[in-house]
N, C-alpha and C. Protein backbone atom coordinates (compact mmCIF):
# COMPACT_ATOMS: atom_id res chain seq x y z
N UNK A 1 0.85 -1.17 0.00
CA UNK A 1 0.00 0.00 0.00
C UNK A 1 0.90 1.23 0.00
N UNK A 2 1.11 2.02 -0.62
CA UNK A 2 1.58 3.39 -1.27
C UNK A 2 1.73 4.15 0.11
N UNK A 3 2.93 4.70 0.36
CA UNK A 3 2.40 5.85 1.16
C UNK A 3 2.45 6.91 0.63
N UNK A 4 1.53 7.82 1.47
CA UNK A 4 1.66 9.44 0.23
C UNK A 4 1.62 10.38 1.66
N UNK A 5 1.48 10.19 2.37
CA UNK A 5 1.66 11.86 3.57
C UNK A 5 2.06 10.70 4.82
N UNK A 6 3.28 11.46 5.77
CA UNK A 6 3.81 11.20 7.07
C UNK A 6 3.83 12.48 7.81
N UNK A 7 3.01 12.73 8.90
CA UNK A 7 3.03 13.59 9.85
C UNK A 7 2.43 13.50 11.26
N UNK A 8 3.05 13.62 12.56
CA UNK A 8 3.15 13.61 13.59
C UNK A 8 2.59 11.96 13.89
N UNK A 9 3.64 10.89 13.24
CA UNK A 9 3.35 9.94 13.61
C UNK A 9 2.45 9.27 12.76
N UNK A 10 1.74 9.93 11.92
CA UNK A 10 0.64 9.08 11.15
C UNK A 10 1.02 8.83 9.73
N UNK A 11 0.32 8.13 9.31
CA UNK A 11 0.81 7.29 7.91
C UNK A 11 -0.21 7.40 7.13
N UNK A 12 -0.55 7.87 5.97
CA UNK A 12 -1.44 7.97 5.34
C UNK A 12 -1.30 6.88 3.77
N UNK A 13 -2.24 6.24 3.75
CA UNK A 13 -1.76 5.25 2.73
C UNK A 13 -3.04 4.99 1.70
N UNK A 14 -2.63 4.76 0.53
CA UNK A 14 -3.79 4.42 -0.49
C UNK A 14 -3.81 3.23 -1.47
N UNK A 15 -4.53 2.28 -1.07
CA UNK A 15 -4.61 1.31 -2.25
C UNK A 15 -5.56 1.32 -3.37
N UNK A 16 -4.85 1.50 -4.14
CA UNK A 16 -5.72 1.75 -5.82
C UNK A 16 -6.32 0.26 -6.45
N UNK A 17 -7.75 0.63 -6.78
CA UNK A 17 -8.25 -0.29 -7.03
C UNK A 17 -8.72 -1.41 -5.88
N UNK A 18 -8.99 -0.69 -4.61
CA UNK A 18 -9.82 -1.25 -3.27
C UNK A 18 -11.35 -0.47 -3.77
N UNK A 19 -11.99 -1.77 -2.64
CA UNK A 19 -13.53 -1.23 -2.44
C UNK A 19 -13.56 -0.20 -2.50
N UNK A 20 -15.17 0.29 -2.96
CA UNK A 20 -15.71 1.94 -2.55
C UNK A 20 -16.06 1.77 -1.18
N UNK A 21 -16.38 2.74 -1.24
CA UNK A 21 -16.43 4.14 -1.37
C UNK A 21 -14.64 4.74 -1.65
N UNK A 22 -14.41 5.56 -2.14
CA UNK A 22 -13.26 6.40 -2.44
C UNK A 22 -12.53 6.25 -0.56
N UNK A 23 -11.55 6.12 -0.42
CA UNK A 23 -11.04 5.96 1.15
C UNK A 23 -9.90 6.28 1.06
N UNK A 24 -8.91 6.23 1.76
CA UNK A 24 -7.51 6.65 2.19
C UNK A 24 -7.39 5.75 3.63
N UNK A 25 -6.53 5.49 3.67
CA UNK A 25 -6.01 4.51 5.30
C UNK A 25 -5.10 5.59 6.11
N UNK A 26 -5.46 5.52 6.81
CA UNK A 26 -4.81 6.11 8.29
C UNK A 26 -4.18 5.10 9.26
N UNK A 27 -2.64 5.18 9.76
CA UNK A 27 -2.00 4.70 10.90
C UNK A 27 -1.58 5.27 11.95
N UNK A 28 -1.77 5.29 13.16
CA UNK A 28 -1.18 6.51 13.93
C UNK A 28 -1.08 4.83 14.79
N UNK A 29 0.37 4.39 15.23
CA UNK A 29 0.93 3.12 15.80
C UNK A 29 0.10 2.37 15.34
N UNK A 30 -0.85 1.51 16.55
CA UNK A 30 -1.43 0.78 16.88
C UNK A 30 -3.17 0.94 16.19
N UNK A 31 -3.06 1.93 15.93
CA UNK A 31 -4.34 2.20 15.40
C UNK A 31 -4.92 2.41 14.32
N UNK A 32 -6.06 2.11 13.48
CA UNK A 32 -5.89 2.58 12.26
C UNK A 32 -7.48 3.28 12.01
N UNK A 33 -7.28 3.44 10.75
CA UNK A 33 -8.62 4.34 10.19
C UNK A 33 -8.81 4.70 8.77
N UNK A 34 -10.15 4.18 8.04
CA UNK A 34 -10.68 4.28 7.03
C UNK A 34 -11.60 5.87 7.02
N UNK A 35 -10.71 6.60 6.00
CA UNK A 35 -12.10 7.88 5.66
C UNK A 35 -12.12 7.96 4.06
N UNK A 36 -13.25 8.08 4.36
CA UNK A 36 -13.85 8.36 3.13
C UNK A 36 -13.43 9.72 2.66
N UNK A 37 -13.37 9.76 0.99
CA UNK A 37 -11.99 10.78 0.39
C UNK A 37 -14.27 12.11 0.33
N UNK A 38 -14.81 11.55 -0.20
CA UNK A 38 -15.77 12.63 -0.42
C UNK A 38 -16.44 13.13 0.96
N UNK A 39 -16.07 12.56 2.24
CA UNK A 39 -17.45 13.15 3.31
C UNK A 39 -15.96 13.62 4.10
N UNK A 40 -15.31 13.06 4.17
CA UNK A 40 -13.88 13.10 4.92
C UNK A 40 -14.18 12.65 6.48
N UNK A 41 -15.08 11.80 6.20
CA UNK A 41 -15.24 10.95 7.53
C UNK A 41 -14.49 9.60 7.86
N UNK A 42 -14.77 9.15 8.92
CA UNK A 42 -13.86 7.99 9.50
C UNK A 42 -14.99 7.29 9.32
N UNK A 43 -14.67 6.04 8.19
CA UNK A 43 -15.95 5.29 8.42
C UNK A 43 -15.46 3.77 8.68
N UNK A 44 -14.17 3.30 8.91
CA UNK A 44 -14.32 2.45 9.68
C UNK A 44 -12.70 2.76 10.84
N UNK A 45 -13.00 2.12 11.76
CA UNK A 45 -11.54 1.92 12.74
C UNK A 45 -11.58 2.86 14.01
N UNK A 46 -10.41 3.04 14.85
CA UNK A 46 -10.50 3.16 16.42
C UNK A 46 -9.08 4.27 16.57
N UNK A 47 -9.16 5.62 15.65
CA UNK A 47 -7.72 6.10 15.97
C UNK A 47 -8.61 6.99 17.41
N UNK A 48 -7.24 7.67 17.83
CA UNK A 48 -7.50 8.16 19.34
C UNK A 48 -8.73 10.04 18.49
N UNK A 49 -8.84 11.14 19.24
CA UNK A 49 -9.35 11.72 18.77
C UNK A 49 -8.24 12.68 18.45
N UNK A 50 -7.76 12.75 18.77
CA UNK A 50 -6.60 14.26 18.44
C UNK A 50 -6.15 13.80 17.08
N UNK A 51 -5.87 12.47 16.93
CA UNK A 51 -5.29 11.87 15.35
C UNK A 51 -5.91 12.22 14.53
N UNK A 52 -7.32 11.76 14.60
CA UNK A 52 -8.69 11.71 13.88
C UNK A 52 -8.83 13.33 13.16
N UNK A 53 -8.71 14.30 14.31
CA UNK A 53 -8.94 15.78 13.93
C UNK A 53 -7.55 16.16 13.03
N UNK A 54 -6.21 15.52 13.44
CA UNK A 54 -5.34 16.12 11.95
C UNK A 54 -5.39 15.64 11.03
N UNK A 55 -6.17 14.60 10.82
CA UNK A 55 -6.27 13.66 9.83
C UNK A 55 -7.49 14.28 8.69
N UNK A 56 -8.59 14.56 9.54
CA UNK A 56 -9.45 15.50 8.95
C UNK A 56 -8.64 16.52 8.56
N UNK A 57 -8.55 17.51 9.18
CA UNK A 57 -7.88 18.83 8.58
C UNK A 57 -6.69 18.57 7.47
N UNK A 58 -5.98 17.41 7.70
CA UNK A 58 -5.12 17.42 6.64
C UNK A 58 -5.91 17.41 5.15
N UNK A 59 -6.54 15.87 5.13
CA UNK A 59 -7.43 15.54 4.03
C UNK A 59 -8.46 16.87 3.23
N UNK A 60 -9.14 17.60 4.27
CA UNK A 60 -9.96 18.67 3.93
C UNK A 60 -8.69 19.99 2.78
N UNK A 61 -6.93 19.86 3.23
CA UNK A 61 -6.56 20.49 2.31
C UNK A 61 -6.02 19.60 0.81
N UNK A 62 -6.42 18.31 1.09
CA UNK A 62 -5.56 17.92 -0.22
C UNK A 62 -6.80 16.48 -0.54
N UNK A 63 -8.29 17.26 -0.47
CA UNK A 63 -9.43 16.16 -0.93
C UNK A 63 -9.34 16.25 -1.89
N UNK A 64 -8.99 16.87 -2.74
CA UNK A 64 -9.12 17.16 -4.82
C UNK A 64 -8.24 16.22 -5.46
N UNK A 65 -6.80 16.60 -4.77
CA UNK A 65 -5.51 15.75 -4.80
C UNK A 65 -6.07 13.89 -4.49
N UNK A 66 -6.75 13.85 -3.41
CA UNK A 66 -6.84 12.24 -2.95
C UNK A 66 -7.39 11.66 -3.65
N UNK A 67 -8.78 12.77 -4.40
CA UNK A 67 -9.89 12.53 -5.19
C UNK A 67 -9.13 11.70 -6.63
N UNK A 68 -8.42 12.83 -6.97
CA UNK A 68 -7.60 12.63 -8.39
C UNK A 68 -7.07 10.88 -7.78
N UNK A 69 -5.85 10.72 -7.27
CA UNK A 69 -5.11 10.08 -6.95
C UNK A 69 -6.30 8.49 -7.15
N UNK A 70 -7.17 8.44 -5.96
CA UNK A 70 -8.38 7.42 -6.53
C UNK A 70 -9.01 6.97 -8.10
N UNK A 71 -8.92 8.39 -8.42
CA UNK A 71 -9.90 8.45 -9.80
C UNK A 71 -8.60 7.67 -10.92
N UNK A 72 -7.55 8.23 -11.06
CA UNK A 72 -6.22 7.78 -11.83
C UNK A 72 -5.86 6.89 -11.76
N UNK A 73 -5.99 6.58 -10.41
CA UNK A 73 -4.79 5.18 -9.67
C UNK A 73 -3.69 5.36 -10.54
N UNK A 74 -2.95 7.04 -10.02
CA UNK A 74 -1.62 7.12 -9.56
C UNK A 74 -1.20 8.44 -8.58
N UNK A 75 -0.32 7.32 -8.53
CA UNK A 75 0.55 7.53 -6.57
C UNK A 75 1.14 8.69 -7.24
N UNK A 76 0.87 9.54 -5.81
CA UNK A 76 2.22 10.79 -5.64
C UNK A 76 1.93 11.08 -4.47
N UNK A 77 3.50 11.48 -3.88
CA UNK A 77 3.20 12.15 -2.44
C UNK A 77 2.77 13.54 -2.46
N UNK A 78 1.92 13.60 -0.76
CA UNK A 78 1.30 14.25 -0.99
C UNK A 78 2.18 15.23 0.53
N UNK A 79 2.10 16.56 1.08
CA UNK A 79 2.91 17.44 1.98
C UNK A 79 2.05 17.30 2.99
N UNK A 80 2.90 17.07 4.44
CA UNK A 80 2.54 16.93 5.34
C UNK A 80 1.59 18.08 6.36
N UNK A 81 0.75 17.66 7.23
CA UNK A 81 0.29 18.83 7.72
C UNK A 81 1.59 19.39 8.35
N UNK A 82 1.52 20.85 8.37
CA UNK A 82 2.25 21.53 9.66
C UNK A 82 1.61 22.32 10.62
């Protein structure tokens, strides 16, 4: 699975050509998390909440980018939150 953004611990990863809905994977250690690239929700998994909220805010600046990236199935990294 591709990675495309690393920041404060989390791993953001995309497999092209997985189930819908449009998603992105989230790792922060032990934890993980499915959001959906159009609602930018967590729709499946157990990250803590502080993760969850940079994870949102990241995605909310680079949903067009994730969008594309799904729609193409191709990888590029993508800049970390700061």
């Amino acid at each position: 699975m591709p990675e495309i953004a690393r920041f404060y611990g989390i791993i953001i990863k995309l497999f092209f050509g997985d189930h819908p809905p449009p998603h992105f994977h989230a790792v922060y250690g032990e934890y993980v998390g499915l959001f959906n690239i159009e609602t930018i929700e967590m729709i499946e998994g157990d990250l803590p909440n502080r993760a969850k909220k940079m994870i949102v805010e990241w995605s909310k600046l680079y949903q067009n980018e994730l969008r594309e990236m799904w729609n193409k199935q191709e990888f590029r990294k993508l800049p970390p939150l700061e």
